[in-house]
Protein backbone atom coordinates (compact mmCIF):
# COMPACT_ATOMS: atom_id res chain seq x y z
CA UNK A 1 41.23 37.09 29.18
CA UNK A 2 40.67 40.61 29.05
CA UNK A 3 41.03 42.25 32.88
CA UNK A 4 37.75 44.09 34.30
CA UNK A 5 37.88 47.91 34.97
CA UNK A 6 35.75 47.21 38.15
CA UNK A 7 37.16 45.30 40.99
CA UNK A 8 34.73 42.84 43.28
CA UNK A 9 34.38 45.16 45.85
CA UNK A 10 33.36 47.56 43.23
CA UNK A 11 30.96 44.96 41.20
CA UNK A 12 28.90 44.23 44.58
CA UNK A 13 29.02 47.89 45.49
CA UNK A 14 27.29 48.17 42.61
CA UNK A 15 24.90 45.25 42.59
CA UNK A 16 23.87 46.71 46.03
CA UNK A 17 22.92 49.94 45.06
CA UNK A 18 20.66 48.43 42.21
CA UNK A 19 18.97 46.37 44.95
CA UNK A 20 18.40 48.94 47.29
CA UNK A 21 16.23 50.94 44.08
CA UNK A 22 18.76 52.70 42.01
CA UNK A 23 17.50 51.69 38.28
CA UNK A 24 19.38 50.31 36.32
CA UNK A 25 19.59 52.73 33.73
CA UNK A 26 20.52 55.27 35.70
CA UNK A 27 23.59 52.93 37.56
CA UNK A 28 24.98 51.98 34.16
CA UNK A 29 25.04 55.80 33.06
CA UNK A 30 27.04 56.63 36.76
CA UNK A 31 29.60 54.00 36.53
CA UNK A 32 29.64 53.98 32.90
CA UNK A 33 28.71 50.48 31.21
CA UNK A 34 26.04 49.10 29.23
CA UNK A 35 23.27 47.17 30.70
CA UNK A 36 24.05 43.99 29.37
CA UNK A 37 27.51 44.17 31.13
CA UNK A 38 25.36 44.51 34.01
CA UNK A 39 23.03 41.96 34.02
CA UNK A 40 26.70 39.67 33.18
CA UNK A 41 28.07 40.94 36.28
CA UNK A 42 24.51 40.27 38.25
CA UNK A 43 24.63 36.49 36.76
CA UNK A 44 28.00 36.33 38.20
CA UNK A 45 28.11 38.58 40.95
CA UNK A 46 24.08 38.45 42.50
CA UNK A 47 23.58 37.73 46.05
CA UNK A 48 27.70 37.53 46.86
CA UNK A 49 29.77 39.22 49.63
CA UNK A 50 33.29 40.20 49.47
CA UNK A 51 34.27 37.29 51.01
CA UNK A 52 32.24 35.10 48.69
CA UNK A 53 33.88 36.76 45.85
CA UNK A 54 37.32 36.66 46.93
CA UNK A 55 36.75 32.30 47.67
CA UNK A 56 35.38 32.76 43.74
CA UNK A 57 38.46 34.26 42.87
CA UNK A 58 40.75 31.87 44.31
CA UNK A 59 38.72 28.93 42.99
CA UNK A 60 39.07 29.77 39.54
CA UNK A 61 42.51 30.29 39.97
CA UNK A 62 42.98 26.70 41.33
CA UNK A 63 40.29 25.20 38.83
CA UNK A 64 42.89 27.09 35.79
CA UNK A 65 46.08 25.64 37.56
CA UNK A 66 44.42 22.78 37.96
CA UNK A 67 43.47 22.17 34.14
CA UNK A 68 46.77 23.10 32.85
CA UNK A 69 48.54 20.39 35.25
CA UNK A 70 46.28 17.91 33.67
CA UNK A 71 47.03 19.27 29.74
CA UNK A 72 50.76 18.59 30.90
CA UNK A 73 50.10 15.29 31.85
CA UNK A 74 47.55 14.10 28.94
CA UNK A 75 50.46 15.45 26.65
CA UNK A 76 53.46 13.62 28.66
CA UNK A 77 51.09 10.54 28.28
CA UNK A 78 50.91 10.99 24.30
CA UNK A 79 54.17 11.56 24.00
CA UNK A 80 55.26 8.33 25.71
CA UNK A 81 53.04 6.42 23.63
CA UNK A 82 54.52 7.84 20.64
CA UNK A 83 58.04 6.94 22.06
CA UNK A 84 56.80 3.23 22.96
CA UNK A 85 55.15 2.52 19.61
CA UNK A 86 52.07 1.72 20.93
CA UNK A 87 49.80 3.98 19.16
């Protein structure tokens, strides 16, 4: 997955200043994205604080871990099957 330029802190920066009347037009042109990147990082990003972000963060990180322990094991589980001829 392809790493953002922007980090979280920068995102909600970001997503503040919209709220607090910058349009959105005009933020895209000063940081320099497109508006549909924006209203992405709004879907994602909308109504967070740093700390909200950084518990995001982490979550994903343990929901990704979390789904490759159980490929491992769904695969271990085939592959005793296979051994044990009772496919």
């Amino acid at each position: 997955m392809r790493k953002s330029r922007f980090t979280e802190a920068q995102i909600i920066g970001m997503l503040k200043e919209q709220e607090a009347g910058l349009p959105t037009s005009e933020l895209c042109r000063k940081h320099g994205f497109s508006p549909a990147t924006f209203y992405k990082l709004k879907a994602k990003y909308g109504g967070m604080d740093l700390s909200d972000a950084n518990r995001l963060k982490q979550l994903e990180a343990e929901n990704a871990k979390l789904k490759r322990l159980v490929a491992d094991v769904m695969l271990d589980n085939v592959v005793l099957k296979d051994l044990l001829g009772k496919r």
